[in-house]
Protein backbone atom coordinates (compact mmCIF):
# COMPACT_ATOMS: atom_id res chain seq x y z
CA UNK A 1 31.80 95.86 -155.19
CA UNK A 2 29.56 94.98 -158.03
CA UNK A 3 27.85 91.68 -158.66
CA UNK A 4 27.10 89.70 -161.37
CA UNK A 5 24.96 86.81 -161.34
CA UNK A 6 25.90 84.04 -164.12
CA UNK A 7 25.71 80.88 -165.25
CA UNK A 8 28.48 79.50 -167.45
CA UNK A 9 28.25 78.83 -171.34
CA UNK A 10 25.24 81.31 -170.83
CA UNK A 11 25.18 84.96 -172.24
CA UNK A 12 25.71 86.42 -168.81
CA UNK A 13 29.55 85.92 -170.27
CA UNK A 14 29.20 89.05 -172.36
CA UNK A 15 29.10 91.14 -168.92
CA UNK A 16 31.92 88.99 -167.53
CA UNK A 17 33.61 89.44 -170.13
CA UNK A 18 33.03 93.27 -170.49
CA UNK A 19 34.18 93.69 -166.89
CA UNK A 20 37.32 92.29 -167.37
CA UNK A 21 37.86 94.07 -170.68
CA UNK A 22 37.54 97.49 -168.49
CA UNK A 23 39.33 96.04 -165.68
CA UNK A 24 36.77 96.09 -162.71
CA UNK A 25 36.20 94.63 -159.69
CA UNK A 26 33.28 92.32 -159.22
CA UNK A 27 32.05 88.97 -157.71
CA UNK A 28 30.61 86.35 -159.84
CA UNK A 29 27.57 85.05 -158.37
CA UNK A 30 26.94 81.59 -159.83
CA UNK A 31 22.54 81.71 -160.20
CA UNK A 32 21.36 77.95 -161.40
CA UNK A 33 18.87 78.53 -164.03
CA UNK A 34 17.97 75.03 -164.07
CA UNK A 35 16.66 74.83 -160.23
CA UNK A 36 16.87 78.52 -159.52
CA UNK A 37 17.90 77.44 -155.80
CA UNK A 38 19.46 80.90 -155.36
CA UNK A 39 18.06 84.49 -154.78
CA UNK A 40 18.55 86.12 -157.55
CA UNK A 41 17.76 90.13 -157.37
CA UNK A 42 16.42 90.30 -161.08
CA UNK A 43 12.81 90.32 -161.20
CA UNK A 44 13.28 88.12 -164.18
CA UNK A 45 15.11 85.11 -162.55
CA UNK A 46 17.37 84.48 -165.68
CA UNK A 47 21.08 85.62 -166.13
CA UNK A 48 23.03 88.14 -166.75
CA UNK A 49 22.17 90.17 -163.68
CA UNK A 50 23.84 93.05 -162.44
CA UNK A 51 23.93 94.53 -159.12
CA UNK A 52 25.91 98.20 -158.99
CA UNK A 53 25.21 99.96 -155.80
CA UNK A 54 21.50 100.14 -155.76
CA UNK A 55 21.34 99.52 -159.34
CA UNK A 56 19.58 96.30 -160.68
CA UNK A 57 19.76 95.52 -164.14
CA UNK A 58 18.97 92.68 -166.66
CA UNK A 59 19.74 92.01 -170.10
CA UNK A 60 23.13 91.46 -171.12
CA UNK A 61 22.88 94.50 -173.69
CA UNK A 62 22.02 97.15 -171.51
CA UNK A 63 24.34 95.83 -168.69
CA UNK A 64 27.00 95.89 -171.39
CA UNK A 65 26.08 99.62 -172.65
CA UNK A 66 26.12 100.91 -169.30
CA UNK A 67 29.42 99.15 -168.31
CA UNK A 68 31.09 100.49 -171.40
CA UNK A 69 29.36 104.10 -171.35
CA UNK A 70 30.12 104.34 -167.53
CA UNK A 71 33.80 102.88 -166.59
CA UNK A 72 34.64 102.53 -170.35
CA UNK A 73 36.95 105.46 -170.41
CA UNK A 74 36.36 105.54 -174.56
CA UNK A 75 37.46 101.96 -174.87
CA UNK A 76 34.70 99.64 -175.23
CA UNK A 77 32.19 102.76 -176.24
CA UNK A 78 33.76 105.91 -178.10
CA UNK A 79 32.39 108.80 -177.28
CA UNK A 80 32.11 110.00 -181.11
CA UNK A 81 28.21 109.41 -181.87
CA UNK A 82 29.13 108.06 -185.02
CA UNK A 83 30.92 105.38 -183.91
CA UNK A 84 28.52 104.51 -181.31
CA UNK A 85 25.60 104.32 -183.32
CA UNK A 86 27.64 101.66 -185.77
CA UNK A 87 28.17 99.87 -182.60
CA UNK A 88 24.57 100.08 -181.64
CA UNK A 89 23.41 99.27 -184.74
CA UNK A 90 25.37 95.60 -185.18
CA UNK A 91 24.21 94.97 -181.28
CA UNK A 92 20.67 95.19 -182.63
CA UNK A 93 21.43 92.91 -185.52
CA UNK A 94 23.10 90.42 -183.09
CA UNK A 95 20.47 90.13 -181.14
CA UNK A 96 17.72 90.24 -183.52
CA UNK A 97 18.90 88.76 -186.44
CA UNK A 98 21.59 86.22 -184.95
CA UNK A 99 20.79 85.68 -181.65
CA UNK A 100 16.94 85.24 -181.78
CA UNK A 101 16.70 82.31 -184.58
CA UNK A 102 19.91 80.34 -182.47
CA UNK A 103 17.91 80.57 -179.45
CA UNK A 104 14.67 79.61 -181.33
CA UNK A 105 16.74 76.25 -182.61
CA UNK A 106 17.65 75.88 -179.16
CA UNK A 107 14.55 76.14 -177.11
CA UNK A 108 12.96 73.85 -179.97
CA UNK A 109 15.57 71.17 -179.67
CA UNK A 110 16.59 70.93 -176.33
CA UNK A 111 15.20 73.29 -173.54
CA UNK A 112 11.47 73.44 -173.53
CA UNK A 113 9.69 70.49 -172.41
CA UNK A 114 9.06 68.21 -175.45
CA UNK A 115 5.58 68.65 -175.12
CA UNK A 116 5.83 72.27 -175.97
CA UNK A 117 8.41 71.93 -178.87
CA UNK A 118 7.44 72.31 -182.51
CA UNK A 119 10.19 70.77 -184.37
CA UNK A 120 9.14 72.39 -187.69
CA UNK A 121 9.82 75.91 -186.69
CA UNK A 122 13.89 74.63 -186.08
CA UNK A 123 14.46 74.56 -190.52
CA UNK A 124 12.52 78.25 -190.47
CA UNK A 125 15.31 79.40 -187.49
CA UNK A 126 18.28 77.79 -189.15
CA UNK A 127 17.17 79.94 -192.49
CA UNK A 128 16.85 82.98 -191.37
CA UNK A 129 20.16 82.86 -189.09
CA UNK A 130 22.34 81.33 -192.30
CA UNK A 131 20.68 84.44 -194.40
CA UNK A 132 21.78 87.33 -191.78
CA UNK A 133 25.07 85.45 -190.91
CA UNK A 134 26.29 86.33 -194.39
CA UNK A 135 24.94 89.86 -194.12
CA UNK A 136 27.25 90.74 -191.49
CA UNK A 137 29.94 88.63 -193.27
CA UNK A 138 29.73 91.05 -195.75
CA UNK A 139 30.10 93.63 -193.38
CA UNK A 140 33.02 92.26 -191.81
CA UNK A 141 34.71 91.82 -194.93
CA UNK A 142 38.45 91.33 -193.60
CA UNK A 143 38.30 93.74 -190.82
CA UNK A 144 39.55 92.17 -187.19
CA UNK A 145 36.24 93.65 -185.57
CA UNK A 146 32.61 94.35 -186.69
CA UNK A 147 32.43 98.33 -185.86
CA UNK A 148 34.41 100.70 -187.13
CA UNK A 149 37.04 97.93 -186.97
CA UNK A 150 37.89 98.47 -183.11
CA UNK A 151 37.08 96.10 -180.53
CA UNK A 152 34.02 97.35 -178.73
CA UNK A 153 30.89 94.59 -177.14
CA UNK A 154 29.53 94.31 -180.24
CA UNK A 155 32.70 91.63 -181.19
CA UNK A 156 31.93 90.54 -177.43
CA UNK A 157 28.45 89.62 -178.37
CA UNK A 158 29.07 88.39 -181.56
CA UNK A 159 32.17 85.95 -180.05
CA UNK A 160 29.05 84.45 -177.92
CA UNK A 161 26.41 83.95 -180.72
CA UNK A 162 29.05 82.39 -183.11
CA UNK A 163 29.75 80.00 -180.13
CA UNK A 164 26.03 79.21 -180.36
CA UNK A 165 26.37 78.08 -184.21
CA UNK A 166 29.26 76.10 -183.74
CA UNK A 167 27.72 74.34 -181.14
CA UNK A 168 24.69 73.31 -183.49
CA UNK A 169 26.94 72.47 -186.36
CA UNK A 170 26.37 75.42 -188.69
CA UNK A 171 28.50 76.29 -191.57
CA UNK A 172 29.72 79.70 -190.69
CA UNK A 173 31.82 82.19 -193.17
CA UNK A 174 35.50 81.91 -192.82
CA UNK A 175 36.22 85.52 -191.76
CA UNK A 176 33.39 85.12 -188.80
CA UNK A 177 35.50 81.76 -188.07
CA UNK A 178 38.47 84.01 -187.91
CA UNK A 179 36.93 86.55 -185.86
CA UNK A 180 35.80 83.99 -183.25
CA UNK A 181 39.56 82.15 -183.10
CA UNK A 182 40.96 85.55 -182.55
CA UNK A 183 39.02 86.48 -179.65
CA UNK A 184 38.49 83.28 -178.41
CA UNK A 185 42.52 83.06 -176.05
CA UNK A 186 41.88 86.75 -175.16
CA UNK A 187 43.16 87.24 -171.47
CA UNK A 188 39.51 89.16 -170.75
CA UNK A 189 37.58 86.28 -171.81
CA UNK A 190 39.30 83.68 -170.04
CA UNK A 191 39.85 85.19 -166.94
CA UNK A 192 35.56 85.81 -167.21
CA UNK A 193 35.45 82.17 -168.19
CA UNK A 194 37.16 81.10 -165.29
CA UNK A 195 35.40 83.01 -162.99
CA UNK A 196 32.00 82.10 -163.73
CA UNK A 197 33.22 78.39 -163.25
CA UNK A 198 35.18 79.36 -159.68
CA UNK A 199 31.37 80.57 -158.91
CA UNK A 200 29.59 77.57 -160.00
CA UNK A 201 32.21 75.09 -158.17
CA UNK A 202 31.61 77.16 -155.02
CA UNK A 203 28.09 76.10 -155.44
CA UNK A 204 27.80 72.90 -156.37
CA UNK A 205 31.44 71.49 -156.56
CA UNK A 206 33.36 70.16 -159.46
């Protein structure tokens, strides 16, 4: 059975989440990223990691491609290369363009040690996420999902960014609102939800 290391409210839920979206089996392994008290098999220490067979990966993007290209049967990625490049290509602008400046903010704000923070990099961040957020607001226009209007891990790892920019108060368009709220009491991503907290109770208790 395949592992994967988390930690909740982290992005190791976009491989959670995957794996229940293509029905697998798997044990969620709760890794504290705090203390890092736990093996953890990644040679980076951080979350997502997955273990499959003798497989070790890290980064929640190429655990998520590999997921989806290997057990996806065509549902999370299509097998026309069309479509998968579209999907590719809004992964990339998640990551780079949405993700990056949100965990910029954050670092600056709340995780590094205060010593190492430069507060006046946090307005710079906020920018340049508010300028790409309506980019792909544009691109969503009123379609349900962000590729080719089908739900592939691109929604998945959008779902988890937008969670980021609620969380720091941002004033997001109403159609990536709407594409959060729909996704957000999907069975797949509750039942990952609630496993990564099962694995972090086992751990450390409630």
């Amino acid at each position: 059975m395949m592992e994967i290391y988390t930690y909740p409210k982290s992005r190791s839920i976009r491989v959670t989440w995957t794996a229940e979206a293509l029905g697998l089996e798997y044990k969620c392994i709760f890794f504290d990223v705090m203390n890092k008290n736990k093996d953890n098999p990644s040679i980076t220490m951080k979350v997502p990691t997955l273990v499959d067979g003798d497989l070790v990966f890290f980064e929640s993007s190429a655990i998520c491609t590999y997921l989806s290209e290997k057990y996806g049967s065509n549902l999370l990625s299509p097998i026309d290369i069309n479509e998968k490049a579209l999907i590719n290509q809004w992964l990339a602008f998640i990551i780079n363009e949405l993700e990056s400046p949100l965990w910029t903010i954050l670092k600056h704000s709340m995780f590094l040690p205060e010593s190492k923070r430069v507060v006046d990099i946090i307005p710079i961040a906020k920018e340049e996420y508010l300028s790409s957020i309506e980019v792909l607001s544009s691109a969503l226009n009123r379609n349900v999902f962000i590729a080719n209007n089908k739900f592939s891990i691109a929604d998945i790892f959008l779902f988890q960014t937008t969670q980021w920019a609620l969380s720091l108060g941002f004033k997001i368009p109403q159609n990536v609102i709407n594409h959060h709220d729909n996704l957000k009491s999907s069975p797949a991503y509750l039942s990952a939800v609630a496993k990564q907290n099962e694995a972090m109770k086992a751990v450390i208790g409630s």
